[in-house]
N, C-alpha and C. Protein backbone atom coordinates (compact mmCIF):
# COMPACT_ATOMS: atom_id res chain seq x y z
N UNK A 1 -37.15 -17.16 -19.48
CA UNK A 1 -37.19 -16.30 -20.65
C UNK A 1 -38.11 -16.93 -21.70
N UNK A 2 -39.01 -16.23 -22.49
CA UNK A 2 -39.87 -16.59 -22.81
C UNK A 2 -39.69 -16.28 -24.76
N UNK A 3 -39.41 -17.61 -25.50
CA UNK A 3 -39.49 -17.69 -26.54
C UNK A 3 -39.87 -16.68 -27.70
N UNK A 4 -39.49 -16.16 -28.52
CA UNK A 4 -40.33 -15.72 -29.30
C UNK A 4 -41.47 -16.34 -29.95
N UNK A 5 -41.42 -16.97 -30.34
CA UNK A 5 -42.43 -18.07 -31.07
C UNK A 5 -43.64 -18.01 -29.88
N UNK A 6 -43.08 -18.28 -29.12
CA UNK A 6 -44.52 -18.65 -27.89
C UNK A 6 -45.02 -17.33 -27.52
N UNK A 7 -44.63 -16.28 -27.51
CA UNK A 7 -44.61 -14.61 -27.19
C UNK A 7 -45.87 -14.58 -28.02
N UNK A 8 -45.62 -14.42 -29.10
CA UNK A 8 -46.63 -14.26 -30.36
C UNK A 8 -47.85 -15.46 -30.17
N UNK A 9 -47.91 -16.52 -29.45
CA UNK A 9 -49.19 -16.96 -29.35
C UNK A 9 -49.78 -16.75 -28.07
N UNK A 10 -49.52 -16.17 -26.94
CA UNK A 10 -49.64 -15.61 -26.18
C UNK A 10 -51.02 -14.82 -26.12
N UNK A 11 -52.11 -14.73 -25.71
CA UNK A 11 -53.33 -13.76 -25.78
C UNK A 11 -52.57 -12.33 -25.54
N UNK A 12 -53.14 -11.47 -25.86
CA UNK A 12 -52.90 -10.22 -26.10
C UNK A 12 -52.91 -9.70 -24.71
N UNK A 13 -53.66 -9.47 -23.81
CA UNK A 13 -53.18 -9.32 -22.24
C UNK A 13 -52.16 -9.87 -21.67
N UNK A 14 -51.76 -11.02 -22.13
CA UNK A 14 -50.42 -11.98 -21.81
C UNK A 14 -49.25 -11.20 -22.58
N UNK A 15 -49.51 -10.84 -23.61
CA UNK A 15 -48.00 -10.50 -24.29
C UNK A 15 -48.37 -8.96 -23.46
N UNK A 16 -49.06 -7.92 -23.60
CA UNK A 16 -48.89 -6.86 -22.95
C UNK A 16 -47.97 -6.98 -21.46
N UNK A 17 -48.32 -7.83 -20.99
CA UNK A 17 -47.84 -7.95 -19.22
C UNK A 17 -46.48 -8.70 -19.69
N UNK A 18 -46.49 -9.35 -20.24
CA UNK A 18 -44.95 -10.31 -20.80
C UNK A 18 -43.83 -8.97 -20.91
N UNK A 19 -44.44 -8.04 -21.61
CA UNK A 19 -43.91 -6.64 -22.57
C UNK A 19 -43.41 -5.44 -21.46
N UNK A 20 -44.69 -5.45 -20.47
CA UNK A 20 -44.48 -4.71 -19.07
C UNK A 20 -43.44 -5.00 -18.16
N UNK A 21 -43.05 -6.55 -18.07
CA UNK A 21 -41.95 -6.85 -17.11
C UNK A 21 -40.80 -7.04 -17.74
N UNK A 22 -40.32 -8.03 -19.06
CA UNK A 22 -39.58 -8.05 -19.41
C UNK A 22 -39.16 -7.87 -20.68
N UNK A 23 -40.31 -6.44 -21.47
CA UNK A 23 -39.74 -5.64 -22.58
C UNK A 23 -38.90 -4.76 -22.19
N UNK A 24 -37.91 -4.12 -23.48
CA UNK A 24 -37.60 -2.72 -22.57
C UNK A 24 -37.82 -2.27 -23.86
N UNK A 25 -38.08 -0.60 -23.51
CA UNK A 25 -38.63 0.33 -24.23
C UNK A 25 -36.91 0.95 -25.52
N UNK A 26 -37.49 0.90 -26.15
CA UNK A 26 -36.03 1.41 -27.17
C UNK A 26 -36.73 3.04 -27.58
N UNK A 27 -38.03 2.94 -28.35
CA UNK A 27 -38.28 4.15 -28.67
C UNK A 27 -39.93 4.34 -28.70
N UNK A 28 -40.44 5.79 -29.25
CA UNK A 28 -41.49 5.96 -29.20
C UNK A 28 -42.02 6.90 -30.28
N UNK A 29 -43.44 6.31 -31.02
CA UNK A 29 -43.03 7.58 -31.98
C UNK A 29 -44.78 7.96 -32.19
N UNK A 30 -45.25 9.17 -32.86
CA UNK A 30 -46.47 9.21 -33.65
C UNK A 30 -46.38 8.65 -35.01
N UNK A 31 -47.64 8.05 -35.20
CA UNK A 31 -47.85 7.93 -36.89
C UNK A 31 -49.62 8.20 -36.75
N UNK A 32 -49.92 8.86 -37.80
CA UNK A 32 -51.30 9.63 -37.57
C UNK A 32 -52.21 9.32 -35.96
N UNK A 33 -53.14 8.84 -35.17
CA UNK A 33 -53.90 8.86 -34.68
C UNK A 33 -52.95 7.97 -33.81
N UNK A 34 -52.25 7.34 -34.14
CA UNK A 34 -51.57 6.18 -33.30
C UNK A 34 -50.25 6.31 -32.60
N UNK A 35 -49.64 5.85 -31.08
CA UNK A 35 -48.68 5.67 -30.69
C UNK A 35 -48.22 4.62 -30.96
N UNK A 36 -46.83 4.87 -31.11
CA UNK A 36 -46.03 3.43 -31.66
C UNK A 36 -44.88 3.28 -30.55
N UNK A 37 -44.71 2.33 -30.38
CA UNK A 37 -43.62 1.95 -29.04
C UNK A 37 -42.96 1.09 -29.57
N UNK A 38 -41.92 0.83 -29.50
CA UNK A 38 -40.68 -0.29 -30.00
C UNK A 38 -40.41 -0.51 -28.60
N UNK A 39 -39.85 -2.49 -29.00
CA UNK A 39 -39.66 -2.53 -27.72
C UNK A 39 -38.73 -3.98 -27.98
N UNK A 40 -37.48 -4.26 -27.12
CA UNK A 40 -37.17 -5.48 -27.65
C UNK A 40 -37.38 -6.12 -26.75
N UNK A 41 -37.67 -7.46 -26.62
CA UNK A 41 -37.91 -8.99 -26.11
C UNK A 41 -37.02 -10.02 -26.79
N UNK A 42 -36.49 -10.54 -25.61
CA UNK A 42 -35.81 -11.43 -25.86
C UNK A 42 -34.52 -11.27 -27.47
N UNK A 43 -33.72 -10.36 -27.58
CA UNK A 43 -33.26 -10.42 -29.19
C UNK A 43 -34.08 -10.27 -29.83
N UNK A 44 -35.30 -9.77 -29.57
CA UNK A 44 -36.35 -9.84 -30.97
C UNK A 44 -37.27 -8.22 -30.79
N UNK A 45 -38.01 -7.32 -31.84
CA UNK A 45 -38.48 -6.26 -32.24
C UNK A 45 -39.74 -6.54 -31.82
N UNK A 46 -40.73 -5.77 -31.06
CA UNK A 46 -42.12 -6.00 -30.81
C UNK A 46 -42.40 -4.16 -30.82
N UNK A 47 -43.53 -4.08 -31.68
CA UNK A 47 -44.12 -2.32 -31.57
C UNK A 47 -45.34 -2.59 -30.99
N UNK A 48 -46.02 -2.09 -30.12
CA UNK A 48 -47.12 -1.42 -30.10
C UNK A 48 -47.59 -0.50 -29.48
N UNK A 49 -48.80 -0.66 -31.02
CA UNK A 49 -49.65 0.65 -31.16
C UNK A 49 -50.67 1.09 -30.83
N UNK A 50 -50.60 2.34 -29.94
CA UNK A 50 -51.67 2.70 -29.06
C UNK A 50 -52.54 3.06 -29.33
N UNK A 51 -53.94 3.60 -30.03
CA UNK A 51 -54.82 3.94 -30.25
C UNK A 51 -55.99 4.48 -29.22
N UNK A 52 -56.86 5.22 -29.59
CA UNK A 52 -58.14 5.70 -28.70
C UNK A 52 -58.77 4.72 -28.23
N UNK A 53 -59.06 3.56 -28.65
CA UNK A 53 -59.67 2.20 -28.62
C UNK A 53 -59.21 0.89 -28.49
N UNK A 54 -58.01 1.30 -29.35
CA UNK A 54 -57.39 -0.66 -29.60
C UNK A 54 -56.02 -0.21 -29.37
N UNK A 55 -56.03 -1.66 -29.12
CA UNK A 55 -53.97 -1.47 -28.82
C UNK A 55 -53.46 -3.14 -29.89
N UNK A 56 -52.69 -2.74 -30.74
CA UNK A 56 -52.15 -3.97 -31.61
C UNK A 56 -51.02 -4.37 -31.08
N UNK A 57 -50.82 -5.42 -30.98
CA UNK A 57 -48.84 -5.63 -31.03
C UNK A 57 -48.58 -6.51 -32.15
N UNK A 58 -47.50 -5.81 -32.44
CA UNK A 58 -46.91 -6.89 -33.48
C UNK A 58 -45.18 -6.75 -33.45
N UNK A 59 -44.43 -8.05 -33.99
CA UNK A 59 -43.49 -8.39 -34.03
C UNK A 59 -42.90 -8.59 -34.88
N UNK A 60 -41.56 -8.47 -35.04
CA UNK A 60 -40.73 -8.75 -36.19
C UNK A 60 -40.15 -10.21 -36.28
N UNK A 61 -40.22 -10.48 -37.31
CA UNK A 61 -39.02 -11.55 -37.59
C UNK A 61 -37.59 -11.27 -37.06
N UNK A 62 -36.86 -12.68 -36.62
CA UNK A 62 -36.14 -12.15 -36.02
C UNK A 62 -34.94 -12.20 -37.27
N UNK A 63 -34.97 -12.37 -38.29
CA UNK A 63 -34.38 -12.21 -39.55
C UNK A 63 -34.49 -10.59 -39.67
N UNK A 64 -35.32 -9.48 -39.56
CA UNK A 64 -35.69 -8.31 -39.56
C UNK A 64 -33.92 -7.51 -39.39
N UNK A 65 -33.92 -6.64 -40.71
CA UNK A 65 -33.02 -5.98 -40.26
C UNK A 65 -33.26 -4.76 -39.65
N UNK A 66 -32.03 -4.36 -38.82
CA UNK A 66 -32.23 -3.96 -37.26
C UNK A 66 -32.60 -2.49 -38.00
N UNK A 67 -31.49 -2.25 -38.34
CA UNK A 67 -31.44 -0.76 -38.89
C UNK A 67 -32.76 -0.28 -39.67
N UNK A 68 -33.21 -1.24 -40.45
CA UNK A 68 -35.00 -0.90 -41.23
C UNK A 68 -35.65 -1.09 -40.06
N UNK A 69 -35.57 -1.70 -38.99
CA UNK A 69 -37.01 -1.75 -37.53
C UNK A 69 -36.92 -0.42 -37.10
N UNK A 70 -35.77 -0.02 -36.69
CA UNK A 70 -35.37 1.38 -36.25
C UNK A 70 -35.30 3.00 -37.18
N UNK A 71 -35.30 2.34 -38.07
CA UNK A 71 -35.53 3.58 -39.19
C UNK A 71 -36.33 4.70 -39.13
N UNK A 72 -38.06 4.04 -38.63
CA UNK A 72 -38.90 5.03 -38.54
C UNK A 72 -38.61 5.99 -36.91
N UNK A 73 -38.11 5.62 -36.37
CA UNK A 73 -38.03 6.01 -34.91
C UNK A 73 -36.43 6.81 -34.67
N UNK A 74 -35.91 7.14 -35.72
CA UNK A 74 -34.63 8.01 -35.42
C UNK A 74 -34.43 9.08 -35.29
N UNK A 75 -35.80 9.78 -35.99
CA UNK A 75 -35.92 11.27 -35.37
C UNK A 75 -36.26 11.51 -34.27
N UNK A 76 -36.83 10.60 -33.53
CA UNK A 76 -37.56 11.11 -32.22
C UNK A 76 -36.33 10.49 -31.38
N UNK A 77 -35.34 9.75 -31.63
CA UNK A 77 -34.15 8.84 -29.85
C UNK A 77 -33.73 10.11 -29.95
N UNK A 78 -33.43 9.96 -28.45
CA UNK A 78 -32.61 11.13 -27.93
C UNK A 78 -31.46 10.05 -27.31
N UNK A 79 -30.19 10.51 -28.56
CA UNK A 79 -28.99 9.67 -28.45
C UNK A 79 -28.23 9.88 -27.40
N UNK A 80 -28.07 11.25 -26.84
CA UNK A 80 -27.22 11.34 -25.79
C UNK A 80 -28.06 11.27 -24.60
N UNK A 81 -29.31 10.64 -23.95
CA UNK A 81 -29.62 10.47 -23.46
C UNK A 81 -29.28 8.89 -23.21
N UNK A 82 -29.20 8.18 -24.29
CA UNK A 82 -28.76 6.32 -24.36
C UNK A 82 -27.45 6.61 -23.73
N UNK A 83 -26.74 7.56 -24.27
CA UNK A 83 -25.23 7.24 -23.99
C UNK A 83 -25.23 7.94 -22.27
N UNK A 84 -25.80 8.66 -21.64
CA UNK A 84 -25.63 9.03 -20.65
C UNK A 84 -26.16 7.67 -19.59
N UNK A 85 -26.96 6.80 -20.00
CA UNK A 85 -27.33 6.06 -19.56
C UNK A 85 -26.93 4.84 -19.34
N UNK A 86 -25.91 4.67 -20.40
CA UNK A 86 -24.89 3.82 -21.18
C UNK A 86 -23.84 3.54 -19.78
């Protein structure tokens, strides 16, 4: 299992593939031109954002409260889909 701290220094193809095997997807959302993906690793918040061109990731502190990471992304979970899954 792979640190947070070390996640984030990771080259950006490394954290993508890190993100591919052992992120899991929580939610997904638009914000203008961009896809946004939440995703947790390890106890910890990682989004990224998809673009025509670039793809960013970035991470939260793991101090980050949960409920403000998740805030922007509550209109789009489909809750009884978690719980059916649950």
């Amino acid at each position: 299992m792979l640190e947070h701290s070390m996640f984030e220094r990771l080259p950006l193809r490394s954290q993508a593939e890190t993100l591919a095997k052992e992120g899991t997807i929580l939610a997904q959302r638009q914000f203008n031109s961009w896809t946004v993906t939440l995703y947790t690793l390890n106890h910890a918040f990682v989004e990224v954002w998809t673009g025509r061109e670039a793809q960013v990731i970035s991470t939260f502190r793991k101090s980050a409260n949960a409920l403000a990471v998740l805030e922007p992304y509550v209109e789009g979970l489909d809750v009884q889909r978690m719980l059916d899954d649950w």
